[in-house]
Protein backbone atom coordinates (compact mmCIF):
# COMPACT_ATOMS: atom_id res chain seq x y z
CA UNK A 1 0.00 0.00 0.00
CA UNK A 2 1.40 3.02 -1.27
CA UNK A 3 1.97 6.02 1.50
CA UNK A 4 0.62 9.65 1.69
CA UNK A 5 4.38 10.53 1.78
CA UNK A 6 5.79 8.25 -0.37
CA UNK A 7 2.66 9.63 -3.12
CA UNK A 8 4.68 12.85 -2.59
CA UNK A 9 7.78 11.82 -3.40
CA UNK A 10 6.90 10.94 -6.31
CA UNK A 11 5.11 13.52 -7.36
CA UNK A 12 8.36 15.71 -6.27
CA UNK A 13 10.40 13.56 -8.71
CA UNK A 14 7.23 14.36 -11.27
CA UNK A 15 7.54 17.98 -11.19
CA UNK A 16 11.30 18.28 -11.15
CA UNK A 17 11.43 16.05 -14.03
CA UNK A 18 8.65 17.82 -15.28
CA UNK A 19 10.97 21.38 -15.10
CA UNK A 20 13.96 19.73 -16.52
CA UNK A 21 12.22 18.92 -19.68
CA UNK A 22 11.03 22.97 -20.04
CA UNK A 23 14.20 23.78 -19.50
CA UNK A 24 15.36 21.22 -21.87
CA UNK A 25 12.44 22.57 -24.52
CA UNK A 26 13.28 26.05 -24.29
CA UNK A 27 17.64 25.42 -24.62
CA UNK A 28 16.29 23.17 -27.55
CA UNK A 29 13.94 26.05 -29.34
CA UNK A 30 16.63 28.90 -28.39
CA UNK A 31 19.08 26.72 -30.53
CA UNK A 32 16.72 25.54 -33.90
CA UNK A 33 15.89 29.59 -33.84
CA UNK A 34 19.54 30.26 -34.54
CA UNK A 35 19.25 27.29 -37.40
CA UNK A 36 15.75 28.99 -38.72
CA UNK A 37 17.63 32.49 -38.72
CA UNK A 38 19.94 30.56 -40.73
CA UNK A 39 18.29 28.97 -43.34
CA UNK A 40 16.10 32.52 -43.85
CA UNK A 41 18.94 34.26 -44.74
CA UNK A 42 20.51 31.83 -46.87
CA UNK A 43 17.02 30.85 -48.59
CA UNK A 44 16.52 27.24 -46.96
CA UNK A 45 13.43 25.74 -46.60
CA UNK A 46 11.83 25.66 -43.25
CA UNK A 47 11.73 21.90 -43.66
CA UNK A 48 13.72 19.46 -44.09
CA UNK A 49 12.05 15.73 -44.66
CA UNK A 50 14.98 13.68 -45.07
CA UNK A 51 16.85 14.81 -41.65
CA UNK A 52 13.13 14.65 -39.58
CA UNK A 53 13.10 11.27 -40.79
CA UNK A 54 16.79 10.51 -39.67
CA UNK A 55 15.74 12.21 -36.39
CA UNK A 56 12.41 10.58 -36.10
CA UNK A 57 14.34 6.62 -36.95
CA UNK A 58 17.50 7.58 -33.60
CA UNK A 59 14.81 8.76 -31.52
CA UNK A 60 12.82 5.76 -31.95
CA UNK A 61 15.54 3.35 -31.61
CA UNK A 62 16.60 5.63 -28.46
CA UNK A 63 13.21 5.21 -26.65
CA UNK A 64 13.53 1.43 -27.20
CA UNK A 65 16.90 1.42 -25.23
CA UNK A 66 15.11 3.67 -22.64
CA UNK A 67 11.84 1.25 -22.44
CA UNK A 68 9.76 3.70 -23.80
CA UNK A 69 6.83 3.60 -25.90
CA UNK A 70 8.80 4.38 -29.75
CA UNK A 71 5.16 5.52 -30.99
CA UNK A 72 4.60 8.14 -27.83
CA UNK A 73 8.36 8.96 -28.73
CA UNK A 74 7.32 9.71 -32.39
CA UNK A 75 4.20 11.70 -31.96
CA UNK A 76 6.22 14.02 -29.12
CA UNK A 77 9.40 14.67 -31.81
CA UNK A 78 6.77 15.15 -34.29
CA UNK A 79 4.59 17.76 -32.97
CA UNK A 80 8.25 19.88 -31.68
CA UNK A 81 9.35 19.38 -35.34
CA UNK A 82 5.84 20.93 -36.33
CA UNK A 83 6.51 23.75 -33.83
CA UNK A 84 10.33 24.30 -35.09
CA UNK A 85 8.93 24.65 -38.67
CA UNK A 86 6.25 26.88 -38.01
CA UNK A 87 9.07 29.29 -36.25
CA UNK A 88 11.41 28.66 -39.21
CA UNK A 89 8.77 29.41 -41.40
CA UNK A 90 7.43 32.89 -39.34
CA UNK A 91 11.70 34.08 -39.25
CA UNK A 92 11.47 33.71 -43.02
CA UNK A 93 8.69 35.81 -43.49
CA UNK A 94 9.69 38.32 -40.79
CA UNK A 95 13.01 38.59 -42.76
CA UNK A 96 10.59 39.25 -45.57
């Protein structure tokens, strides 16, 4: 039977997991803006299929070392790719 106390340290571990992978997010997006500043100023595409595949195929192959779900894994990369290209794609037409 699982403790009031012991329910709260794992909830501790929760949220300071939970702030390492903001922290973690916003390193990650302070470093693909310097890439998207990049490719708008030496005409790039925002997107680039072959290396989100790449990316997408490690990661998955990571989260089956780490016992987690490769799917899950996927679907988070994916929808932070989506976010990185939407950002690439608003410095490009910022930069006009």
């Amino acid at each position: 039977m699982m403790t009031a106390d012991k329910l709260r340290q794992y909830r501790q571990s929760i949220d300071n997991i939970d702030a390492a992978l903001v922290y973690l997010l916003a390193e990650r997006f302070k470093v693909t803006q310097a890439v998207g500043q990049y490719k708008a100023e030496n005409s790039l595409p925002a997107a680039d299929p072959a290396r989100e595949e790449a990316q997408i195929a490690r990661l998955r192959t990571l989260a089956v070392e780490a016992d987690l779900n490769p799917d899950f894994t996927e679907k988070f990369l994916r929808f932070i790719i989506d976010e990185v290209i939407r950002h690439h794609t608003q410095i490009k037409s910022d930069l006009g």
